[in-house]
Protein backbone atom coordinates (compact mmCIF):
# COMPACT_ATOMS: atom_id res chain seq x y z
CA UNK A 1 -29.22 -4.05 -17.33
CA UNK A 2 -32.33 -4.52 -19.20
CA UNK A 3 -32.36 -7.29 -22.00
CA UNK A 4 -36.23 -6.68 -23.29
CA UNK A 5 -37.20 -5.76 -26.69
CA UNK A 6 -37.14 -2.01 -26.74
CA UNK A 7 -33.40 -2.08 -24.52
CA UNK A 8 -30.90 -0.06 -26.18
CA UNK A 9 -27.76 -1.96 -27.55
CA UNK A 10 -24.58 -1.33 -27.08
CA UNK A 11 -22.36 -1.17 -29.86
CA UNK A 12 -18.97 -3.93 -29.62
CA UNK A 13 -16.64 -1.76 -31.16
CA UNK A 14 -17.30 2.35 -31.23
CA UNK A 15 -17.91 4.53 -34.65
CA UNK A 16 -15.25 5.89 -36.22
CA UNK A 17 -14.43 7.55 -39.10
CA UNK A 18 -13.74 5.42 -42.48
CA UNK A 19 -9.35 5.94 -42.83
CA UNK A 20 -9.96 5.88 -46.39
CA UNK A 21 -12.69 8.39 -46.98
CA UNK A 22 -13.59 10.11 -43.53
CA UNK A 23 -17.27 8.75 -43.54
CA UNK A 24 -18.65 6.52 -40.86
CA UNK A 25 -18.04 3.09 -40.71
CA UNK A 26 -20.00 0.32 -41.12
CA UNK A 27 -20.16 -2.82 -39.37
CA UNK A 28 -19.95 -5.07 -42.35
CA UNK A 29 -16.71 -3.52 -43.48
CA UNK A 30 -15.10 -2.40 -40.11
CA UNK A 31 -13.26 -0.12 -40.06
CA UNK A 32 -13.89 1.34 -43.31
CA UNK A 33 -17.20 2.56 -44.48
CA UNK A 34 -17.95 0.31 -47.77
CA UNK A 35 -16.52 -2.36 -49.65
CA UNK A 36 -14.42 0.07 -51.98
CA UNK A 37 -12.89 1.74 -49.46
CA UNK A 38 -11.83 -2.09 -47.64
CA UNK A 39 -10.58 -2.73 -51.79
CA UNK A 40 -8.45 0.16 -51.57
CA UNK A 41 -6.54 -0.10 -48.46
CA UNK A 42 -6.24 -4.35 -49.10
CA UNK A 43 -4.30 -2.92 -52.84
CA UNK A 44 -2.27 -0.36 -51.03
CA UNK A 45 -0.89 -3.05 -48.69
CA UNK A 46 -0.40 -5.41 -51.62
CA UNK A 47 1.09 -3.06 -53.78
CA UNK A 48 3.66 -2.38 -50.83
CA UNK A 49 2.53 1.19 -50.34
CA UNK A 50 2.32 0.75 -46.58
CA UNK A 51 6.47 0.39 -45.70
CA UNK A 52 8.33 1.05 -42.36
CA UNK A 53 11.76 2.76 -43.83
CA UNK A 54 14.77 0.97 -42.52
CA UNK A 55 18.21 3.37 -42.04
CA UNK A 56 21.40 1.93 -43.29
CA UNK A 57 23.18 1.38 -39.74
CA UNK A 58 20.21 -0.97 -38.56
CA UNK A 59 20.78 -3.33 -41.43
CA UNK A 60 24.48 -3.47 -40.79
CA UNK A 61 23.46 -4.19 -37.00
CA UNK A 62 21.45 -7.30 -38.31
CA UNK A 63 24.74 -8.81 -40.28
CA UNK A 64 27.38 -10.71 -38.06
CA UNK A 65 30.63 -9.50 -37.57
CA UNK A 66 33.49 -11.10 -40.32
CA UNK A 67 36.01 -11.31 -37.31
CA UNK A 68 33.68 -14.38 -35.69
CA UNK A 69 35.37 -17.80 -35.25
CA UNK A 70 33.32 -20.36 -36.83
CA UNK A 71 31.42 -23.42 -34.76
CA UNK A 72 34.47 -25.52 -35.16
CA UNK A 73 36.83 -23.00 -33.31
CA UNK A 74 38.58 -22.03 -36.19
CA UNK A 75 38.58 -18.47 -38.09
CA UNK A 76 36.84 -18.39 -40.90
């Protein structure tokens, strides 16, 4: 591995395509292509556009069962 002036460099992270807009990145604004397109993804996630749905059944999973005894020992 040469490491004179006219050795190629190898990139740290490879090109891809902007997720906004399809162009290529830049390195600057990784992984999007310009600032606008880094503006518009940062106000989708604020804006709450970006959401994993959640079914019914797995938020019942998450409550504990009424028919638990307390610490104590006692029902509740």
């Amino acid at each position: 591995m040469s490491t004179g002036p006219g050795a190629p460099v190898t990139p740290l992270r490879p090109k891809r395509p902007c997720p906004e807009c399809g162009r290529p990145s830049t390195r600057e604004t990784y992984p999007f292509c310009s600032p606008r397109c880094k503006a518009i993804d940062l106000n989708r996630w604020l804006k709450g556009a970006y959401i994993i749905p959640v079914h019914e059944d797995e938020e019942q999973e998450d409550q504990p069962d009424s028919g638990r005894t307390s610490p104590g020992g006692e029902d509740s």
